[in-house]
C-alpha atoms as a PDB file:
ATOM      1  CA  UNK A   1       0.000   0.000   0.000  1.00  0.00           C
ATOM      2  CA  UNK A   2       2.306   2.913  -1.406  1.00  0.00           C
ATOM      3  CA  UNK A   3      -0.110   5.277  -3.372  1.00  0.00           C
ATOM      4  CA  UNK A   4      -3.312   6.653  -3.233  1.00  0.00           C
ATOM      5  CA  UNK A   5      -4.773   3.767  -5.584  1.00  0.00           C
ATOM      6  CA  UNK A   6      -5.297   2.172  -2.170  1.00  0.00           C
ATOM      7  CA  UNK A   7      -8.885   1.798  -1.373  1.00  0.00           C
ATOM      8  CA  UNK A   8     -10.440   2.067   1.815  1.00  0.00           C
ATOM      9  CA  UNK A   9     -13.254   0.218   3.181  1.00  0.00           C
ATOM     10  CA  UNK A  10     -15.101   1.444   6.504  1.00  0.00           C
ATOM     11  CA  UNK A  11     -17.838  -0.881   7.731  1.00  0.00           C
ATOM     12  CA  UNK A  12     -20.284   1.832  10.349  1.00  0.00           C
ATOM     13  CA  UNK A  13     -21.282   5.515   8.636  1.00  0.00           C
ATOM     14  CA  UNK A  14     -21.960   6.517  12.591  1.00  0.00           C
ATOM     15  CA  UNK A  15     -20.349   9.263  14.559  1.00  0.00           C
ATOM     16  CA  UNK A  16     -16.615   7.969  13.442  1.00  0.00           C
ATOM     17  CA  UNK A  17     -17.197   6.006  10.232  1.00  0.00           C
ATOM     18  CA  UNK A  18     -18.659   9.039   8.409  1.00  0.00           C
ATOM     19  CA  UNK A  19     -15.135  10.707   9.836  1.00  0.00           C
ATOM     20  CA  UNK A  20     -12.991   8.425   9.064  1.00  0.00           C
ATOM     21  CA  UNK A  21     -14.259   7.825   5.272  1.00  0.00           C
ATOM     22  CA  UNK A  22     -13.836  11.903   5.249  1.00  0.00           C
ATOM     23  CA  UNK A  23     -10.438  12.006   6.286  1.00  0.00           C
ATOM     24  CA  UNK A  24      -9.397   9.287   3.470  1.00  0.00           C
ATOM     25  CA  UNK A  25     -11.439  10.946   0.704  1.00  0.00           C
ATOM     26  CA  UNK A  26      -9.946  14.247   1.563  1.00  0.00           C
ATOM     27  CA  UNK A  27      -6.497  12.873   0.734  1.00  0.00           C
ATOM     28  CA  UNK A  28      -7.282  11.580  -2.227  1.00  0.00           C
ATOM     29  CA  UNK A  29      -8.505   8.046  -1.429  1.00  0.00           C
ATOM     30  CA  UNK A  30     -11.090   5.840  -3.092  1.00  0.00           C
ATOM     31  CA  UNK A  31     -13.359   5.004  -0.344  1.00  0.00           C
ATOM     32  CA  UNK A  32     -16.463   2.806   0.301  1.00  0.00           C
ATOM     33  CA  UNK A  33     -18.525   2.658   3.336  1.00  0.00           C
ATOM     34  CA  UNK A  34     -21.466   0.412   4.557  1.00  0.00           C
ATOM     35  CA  UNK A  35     -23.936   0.207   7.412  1.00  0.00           C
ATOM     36  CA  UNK A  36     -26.440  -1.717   8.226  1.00  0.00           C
ATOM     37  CA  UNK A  37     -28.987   0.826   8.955  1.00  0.00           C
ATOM     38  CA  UNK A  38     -30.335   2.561   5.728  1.00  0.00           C
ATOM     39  CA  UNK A  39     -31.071   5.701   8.041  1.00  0.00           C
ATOM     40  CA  UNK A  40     -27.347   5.953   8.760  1.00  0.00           C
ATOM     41  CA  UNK A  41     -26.399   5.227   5.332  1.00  0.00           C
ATOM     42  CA  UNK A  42     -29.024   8.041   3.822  1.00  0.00           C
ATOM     43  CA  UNK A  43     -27.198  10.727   6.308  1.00  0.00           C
ATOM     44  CA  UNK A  44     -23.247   9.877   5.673  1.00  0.00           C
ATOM     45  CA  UNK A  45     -22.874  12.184   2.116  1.00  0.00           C
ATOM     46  CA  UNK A  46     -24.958  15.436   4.166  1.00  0.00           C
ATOM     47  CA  UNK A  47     -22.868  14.713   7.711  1.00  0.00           C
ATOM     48  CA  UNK A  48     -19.470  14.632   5.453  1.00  0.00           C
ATOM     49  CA  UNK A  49     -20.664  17.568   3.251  1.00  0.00           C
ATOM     50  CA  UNK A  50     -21.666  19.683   6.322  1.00  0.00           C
ATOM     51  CA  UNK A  51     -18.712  19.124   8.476  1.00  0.00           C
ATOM     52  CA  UNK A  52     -16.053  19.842   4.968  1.00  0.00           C
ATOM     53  CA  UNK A  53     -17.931  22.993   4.764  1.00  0.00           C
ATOM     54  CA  UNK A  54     -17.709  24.280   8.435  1.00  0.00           C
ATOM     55  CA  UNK A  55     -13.976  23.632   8.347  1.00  0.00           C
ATOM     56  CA  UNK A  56     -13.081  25.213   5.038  1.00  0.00           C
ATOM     57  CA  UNK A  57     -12.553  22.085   3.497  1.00  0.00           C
ATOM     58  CA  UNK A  58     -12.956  20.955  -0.587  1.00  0.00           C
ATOM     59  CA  UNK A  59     -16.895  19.218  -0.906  1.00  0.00           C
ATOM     60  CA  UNK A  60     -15.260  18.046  -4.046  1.00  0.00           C
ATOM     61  CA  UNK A  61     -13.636  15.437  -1.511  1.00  0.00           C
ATOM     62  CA  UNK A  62     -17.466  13.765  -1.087  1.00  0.00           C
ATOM     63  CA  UNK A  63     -17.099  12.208  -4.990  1.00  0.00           C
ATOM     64  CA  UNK A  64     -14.595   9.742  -3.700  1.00  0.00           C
ATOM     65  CA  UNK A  65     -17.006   7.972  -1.416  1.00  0.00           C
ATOM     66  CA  UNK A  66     -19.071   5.947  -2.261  1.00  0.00           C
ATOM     67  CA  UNK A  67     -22.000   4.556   0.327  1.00  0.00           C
ATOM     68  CA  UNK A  68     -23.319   0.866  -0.622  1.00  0.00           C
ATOM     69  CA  UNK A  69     -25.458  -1.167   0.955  1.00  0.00           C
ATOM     70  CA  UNK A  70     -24.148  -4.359   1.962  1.00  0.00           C
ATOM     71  CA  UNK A  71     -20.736  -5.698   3.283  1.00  0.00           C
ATOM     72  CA  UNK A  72     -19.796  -7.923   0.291  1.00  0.00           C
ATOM     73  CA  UNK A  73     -19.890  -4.233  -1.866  1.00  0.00           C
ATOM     74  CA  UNK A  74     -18.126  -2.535   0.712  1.00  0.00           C
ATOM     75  CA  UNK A  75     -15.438  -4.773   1.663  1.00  0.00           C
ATOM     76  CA  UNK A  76     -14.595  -6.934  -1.690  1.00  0.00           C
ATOM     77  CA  UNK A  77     -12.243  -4.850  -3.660  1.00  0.00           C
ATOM     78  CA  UNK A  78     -10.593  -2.491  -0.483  1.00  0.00           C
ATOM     79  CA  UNK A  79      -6.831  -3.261   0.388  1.00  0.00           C
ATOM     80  CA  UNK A  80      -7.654  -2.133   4.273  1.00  0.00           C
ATOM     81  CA  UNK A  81     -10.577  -2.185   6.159  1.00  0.00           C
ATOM     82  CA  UNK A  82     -11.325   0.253   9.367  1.00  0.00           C
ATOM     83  CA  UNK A  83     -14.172  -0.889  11.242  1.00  0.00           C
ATOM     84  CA  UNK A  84     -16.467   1.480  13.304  1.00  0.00           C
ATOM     85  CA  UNK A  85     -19.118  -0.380  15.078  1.00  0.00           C
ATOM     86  CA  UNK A  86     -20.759   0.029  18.402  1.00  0.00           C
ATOM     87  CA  UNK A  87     -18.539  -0.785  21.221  1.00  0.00           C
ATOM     88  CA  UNK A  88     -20.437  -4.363  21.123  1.00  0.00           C
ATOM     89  CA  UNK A  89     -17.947  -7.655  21.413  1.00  0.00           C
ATOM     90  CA  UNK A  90     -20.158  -9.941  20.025  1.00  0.00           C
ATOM     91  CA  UNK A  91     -21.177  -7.290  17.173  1.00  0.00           C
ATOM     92  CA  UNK A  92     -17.408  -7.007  16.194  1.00  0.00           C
ATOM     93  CA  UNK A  93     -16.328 -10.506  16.323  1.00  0.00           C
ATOM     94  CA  UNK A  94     -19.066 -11.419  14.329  1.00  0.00           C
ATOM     95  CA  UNK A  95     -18.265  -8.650  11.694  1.00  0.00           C
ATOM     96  CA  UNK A  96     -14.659  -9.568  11.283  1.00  0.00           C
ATOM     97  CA  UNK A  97     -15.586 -13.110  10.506  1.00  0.00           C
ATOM     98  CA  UNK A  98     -17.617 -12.085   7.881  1.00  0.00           C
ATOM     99  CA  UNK A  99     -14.804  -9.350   6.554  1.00  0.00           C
ATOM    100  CA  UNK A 100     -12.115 -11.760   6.607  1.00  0.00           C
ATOM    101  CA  UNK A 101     -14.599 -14.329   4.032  1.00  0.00           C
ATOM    102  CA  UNK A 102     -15.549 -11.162   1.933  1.00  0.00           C
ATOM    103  CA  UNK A 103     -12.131  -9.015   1.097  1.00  0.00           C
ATOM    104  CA  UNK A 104      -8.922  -9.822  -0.123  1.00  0.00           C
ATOM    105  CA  UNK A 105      -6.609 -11.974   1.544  1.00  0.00           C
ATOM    106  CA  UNK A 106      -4.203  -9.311   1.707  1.00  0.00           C
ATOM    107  CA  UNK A 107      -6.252  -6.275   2.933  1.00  0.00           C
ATOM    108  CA  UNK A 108      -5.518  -5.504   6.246  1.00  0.00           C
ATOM    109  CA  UNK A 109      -7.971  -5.729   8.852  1.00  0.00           C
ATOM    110  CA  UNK A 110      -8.393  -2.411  11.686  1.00  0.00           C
ATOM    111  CA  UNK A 111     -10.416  -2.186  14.718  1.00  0.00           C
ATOM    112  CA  UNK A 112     -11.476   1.411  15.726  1.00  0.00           C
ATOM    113  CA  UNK A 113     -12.325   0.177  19.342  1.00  0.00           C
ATOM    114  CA  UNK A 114     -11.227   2.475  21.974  1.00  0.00           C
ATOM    115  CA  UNK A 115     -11.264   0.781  24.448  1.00  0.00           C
ATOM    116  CA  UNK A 116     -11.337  -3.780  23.951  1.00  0.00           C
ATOM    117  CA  UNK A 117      -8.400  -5.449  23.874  1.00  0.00           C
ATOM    118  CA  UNK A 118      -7.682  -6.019  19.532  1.00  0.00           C
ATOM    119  CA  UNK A 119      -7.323  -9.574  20.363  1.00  0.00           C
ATOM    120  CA  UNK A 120     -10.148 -10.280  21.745  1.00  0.00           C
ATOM    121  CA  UNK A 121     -11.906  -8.319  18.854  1.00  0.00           C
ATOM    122  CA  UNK A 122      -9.783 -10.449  16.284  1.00  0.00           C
ATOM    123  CA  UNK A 123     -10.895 -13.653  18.172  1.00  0.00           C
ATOM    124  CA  UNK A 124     -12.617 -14.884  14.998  1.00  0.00           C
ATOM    125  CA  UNK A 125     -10.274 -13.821  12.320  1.00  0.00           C
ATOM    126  CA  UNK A 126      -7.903 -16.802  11.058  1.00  0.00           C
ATOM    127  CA  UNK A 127      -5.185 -15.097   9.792  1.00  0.00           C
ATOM    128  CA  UNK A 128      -4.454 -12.515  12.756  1.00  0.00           C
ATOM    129  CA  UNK A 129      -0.854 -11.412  11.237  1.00  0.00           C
ATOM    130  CA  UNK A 130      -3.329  -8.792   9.135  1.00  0.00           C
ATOM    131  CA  UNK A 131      -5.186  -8.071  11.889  1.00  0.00           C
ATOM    132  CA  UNK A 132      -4.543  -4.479  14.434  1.00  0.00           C
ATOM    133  CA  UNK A 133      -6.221  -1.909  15.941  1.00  0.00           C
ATOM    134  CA  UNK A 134      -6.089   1.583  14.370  1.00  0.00           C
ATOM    135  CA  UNK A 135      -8.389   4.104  17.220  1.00  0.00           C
ATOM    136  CA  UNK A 136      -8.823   7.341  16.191  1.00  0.00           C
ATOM    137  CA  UNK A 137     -10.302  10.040  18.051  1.00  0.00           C
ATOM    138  CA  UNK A 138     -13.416  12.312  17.645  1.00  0.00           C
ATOM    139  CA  UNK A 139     -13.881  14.149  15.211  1.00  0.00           C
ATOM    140  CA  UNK A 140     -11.667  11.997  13.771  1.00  0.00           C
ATOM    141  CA  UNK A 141     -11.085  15.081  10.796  1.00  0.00           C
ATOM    142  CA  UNK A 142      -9.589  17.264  13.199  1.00  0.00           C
ATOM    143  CA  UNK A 143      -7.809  15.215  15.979  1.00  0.00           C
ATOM    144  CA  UNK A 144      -4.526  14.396  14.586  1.00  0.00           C
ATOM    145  CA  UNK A 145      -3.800  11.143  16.223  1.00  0.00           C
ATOM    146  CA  UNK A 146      -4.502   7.547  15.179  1.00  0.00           C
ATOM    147  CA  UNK A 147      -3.580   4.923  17.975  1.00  0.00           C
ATOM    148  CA  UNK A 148      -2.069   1.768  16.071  1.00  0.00           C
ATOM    149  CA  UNK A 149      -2.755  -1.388  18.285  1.00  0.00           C
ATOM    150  CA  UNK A 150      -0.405  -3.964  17.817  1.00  0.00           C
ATOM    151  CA  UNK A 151      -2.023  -7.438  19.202  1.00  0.00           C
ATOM    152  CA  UNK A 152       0.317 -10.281  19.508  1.00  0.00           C
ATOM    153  CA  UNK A 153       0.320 -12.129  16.453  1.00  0.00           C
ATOM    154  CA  UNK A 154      -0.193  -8.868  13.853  1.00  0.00           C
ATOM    155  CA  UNK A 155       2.673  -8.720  11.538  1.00  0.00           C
ATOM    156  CA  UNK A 156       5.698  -6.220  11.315  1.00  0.00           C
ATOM    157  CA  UNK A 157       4.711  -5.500   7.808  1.00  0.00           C
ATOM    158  CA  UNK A 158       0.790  -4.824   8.609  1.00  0.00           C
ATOM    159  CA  UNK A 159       2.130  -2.261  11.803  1.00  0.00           C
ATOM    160  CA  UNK A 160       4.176  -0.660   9.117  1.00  0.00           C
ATOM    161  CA  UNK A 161       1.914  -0.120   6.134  1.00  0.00           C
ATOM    162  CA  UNK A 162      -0.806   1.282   8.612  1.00  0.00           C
ATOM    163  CA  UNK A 163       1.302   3.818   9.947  1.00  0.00           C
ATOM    164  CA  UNK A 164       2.748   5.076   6.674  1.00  0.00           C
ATOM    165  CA  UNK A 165      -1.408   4.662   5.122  1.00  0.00           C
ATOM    166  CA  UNK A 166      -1.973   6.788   7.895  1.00  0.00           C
ATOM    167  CA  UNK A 167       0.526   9.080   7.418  1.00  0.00           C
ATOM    168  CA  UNK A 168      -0.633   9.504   3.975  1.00  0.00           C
ATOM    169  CA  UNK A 169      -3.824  10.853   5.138  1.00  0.00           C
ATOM    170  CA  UNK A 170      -2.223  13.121   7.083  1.00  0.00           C
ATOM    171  CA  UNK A 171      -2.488  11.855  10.281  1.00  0.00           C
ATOM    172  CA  UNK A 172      -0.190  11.585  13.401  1.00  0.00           C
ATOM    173  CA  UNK A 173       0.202   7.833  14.220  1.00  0.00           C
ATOM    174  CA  UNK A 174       1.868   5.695  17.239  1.00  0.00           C
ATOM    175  CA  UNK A 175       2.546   2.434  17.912  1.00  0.00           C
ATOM    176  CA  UNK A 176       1.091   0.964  20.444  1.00  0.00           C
ATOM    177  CA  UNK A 177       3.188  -1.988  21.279  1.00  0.00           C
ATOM    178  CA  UNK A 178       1.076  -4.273  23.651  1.00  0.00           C
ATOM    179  CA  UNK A 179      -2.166  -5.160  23.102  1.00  0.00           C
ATOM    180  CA  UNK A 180      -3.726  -3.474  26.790  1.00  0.00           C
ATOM    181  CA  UNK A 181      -7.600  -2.336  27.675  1.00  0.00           C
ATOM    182  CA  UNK A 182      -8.128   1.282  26.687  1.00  0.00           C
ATOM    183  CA  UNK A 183      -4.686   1.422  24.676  1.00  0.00           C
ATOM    184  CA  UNK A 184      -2.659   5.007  25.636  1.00  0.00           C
ATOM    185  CA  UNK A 185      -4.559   7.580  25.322  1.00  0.00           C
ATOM    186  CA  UNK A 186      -7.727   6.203  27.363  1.00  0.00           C
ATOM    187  CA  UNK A 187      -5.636   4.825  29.967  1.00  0.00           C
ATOM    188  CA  UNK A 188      -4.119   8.462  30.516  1.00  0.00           C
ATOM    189  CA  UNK A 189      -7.417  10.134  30.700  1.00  0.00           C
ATOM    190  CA  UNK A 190      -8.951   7.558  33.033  1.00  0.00           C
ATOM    191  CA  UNK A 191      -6.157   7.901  35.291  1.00  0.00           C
ATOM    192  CA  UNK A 192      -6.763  12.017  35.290  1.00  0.00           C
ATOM    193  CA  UNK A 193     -10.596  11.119  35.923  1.00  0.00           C
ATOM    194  CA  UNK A 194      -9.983   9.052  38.789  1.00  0.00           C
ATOM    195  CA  UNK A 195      -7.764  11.467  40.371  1.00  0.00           C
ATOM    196  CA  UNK A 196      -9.803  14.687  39.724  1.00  0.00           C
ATOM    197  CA  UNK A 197     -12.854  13.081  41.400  1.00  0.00           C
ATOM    198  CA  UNK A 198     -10.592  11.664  44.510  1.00  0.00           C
ATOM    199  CA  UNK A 199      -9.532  15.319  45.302  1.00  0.00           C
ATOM    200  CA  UNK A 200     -13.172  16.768  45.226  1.00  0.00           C
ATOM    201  CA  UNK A 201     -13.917  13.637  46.990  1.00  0.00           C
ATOM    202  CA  UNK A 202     -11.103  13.990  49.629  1.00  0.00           C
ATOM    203  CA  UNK A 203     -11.689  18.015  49.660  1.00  0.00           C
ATOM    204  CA  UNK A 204      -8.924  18.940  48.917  1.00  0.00           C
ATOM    205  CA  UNK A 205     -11.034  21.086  46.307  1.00  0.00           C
ATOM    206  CA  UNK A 206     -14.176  21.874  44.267  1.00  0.00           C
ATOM    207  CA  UNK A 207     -15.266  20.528  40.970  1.00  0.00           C
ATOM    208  CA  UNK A 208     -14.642  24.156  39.602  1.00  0.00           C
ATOM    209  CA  UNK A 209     -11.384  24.208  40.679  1.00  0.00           C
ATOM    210  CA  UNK A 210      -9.959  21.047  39.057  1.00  0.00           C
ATOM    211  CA  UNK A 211     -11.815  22.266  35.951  1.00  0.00           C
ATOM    212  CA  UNK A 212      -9.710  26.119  36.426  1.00  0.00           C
ATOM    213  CA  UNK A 213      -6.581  24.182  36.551  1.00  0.00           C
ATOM    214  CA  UNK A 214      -6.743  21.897  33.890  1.00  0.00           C
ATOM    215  CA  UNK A 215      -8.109  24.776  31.748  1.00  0.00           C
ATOM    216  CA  UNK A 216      -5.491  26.941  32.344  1.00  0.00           C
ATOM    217  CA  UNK A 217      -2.377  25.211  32.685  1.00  0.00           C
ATOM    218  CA  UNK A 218      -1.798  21.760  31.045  1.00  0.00           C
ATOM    219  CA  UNK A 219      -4.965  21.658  29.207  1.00  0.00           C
ATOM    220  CA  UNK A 220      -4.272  24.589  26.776  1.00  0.00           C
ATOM    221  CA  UNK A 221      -0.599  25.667  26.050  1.00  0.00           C
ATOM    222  CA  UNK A 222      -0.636  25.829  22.428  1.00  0.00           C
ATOM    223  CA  UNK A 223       2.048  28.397  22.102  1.00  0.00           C
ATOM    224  CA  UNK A 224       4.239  25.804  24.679  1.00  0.00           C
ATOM    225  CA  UNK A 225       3.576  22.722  22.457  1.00  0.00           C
ATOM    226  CA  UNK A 226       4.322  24.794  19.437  1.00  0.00           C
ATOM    227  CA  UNK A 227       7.621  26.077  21.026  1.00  0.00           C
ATOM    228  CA  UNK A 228       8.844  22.638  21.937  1.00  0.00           C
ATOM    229  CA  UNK A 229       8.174  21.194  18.475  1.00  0.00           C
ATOM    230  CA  UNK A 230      10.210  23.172  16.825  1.00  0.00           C
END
């Protein structure tokens, strides 16, 4: 996967699929999306045509998706597949079964789960070496990271071409090199969640407080991140 004659398949045009398929078209990616709700489906071109316009972006980006309505469609011709279901075990493991039977035996297989262990998720899938977790973050069009789940048995080579894929569509990837509950990024915030809510618990302070400081120190220091980057 070195150009943009890749093509994309995301299976779930809900509050990240619709995203994700954005992102992709907006860097020049063929893309084709399912769902299993017609409803959802309908909505995906207005949702990705709204959002392009309240950022600036090119519309023109919409004509490389295409929205079809079954998994066979979707799924058959793409070299990777991003899935974007509910947060539902039994829902993914199922899906992944069926996505391994329906697309190329090459196309990599990606869980957006944000939070289930990729192996558990891949528990159905026969050839794991293609299979990973790739979470991205909402909206996924304007967070810049991409979370790249490495379970135990996915391949160098399927690590690699995700990251550079991603890169490609102008995202910020990382390796996450253990296949853990909640991955990095969750982990971190749950850990600031439990803490925040033990000091207004232990009174140490108020709910508005812990809000103040997050606000105005760590939380927003764009002109610090800036500075260190270069």
């Amino acid at each position: 996967m070195s150009d943009m004659a890749v093509s994309i398949a995301i299976v779930g045009g809900g509050l990240m699929g619709h995203g994700i398929a954005q992102v992709f078209a907006v860097a020049g990616f063929p893309v084709r999306l399912t769902d299993p709700a017609p409803e959802v489906r309908q909505k995906v071109p207005g949702r990705i045509k709204s959002n392009l316009e309240e950022i600036g972006g090119d519309v023109a980006a919409l004509d490389r998706v295409e929205v079809v309505d079954d998994l066979a469609a979707c799924v058959g011709p793409a070299d990777f597949v991003i899935e974007a279901a509910p947060e539902d075990l039994e829902l993914k493991q199922s899906l992944f079964a069926d996505i391994e039977r329906l697309a190329p035996a090459e196309a990599i297989l990606a869980s957006n789960t944000s939070v289930i262990p990729i192996a558990k998720v891949m528990g159905r899938v026969r050839r794991k070496e293609r299979a990973l977790g790739a979470h991205w973050w909402n909206p996924p069009y304007l967070v810049p990271l991409v979370e790249v789940v490495r379970a135990q048995e996915t391949s160098h080579a399927a690590v690699a071409a995700t990251m550079a894929l991603l890169r490609q569509a102008g995202k910020r990837p990382v390796e996450v090199k253990r296949d853990v509950a909640g991955f990095v990024g969750n982990r971190l915030q749950h850990a600031l969640w439990r803490e925040a809510i033990a000091l207004v618990a232990e009174g140490v302070c108020d709910a508005k407080t812990v809000d103040d400081v997050v606000k105005l120190s760590f939380g927003a220091r764009p002109g610090a991140w800036a500075h260190r980057e270069r």
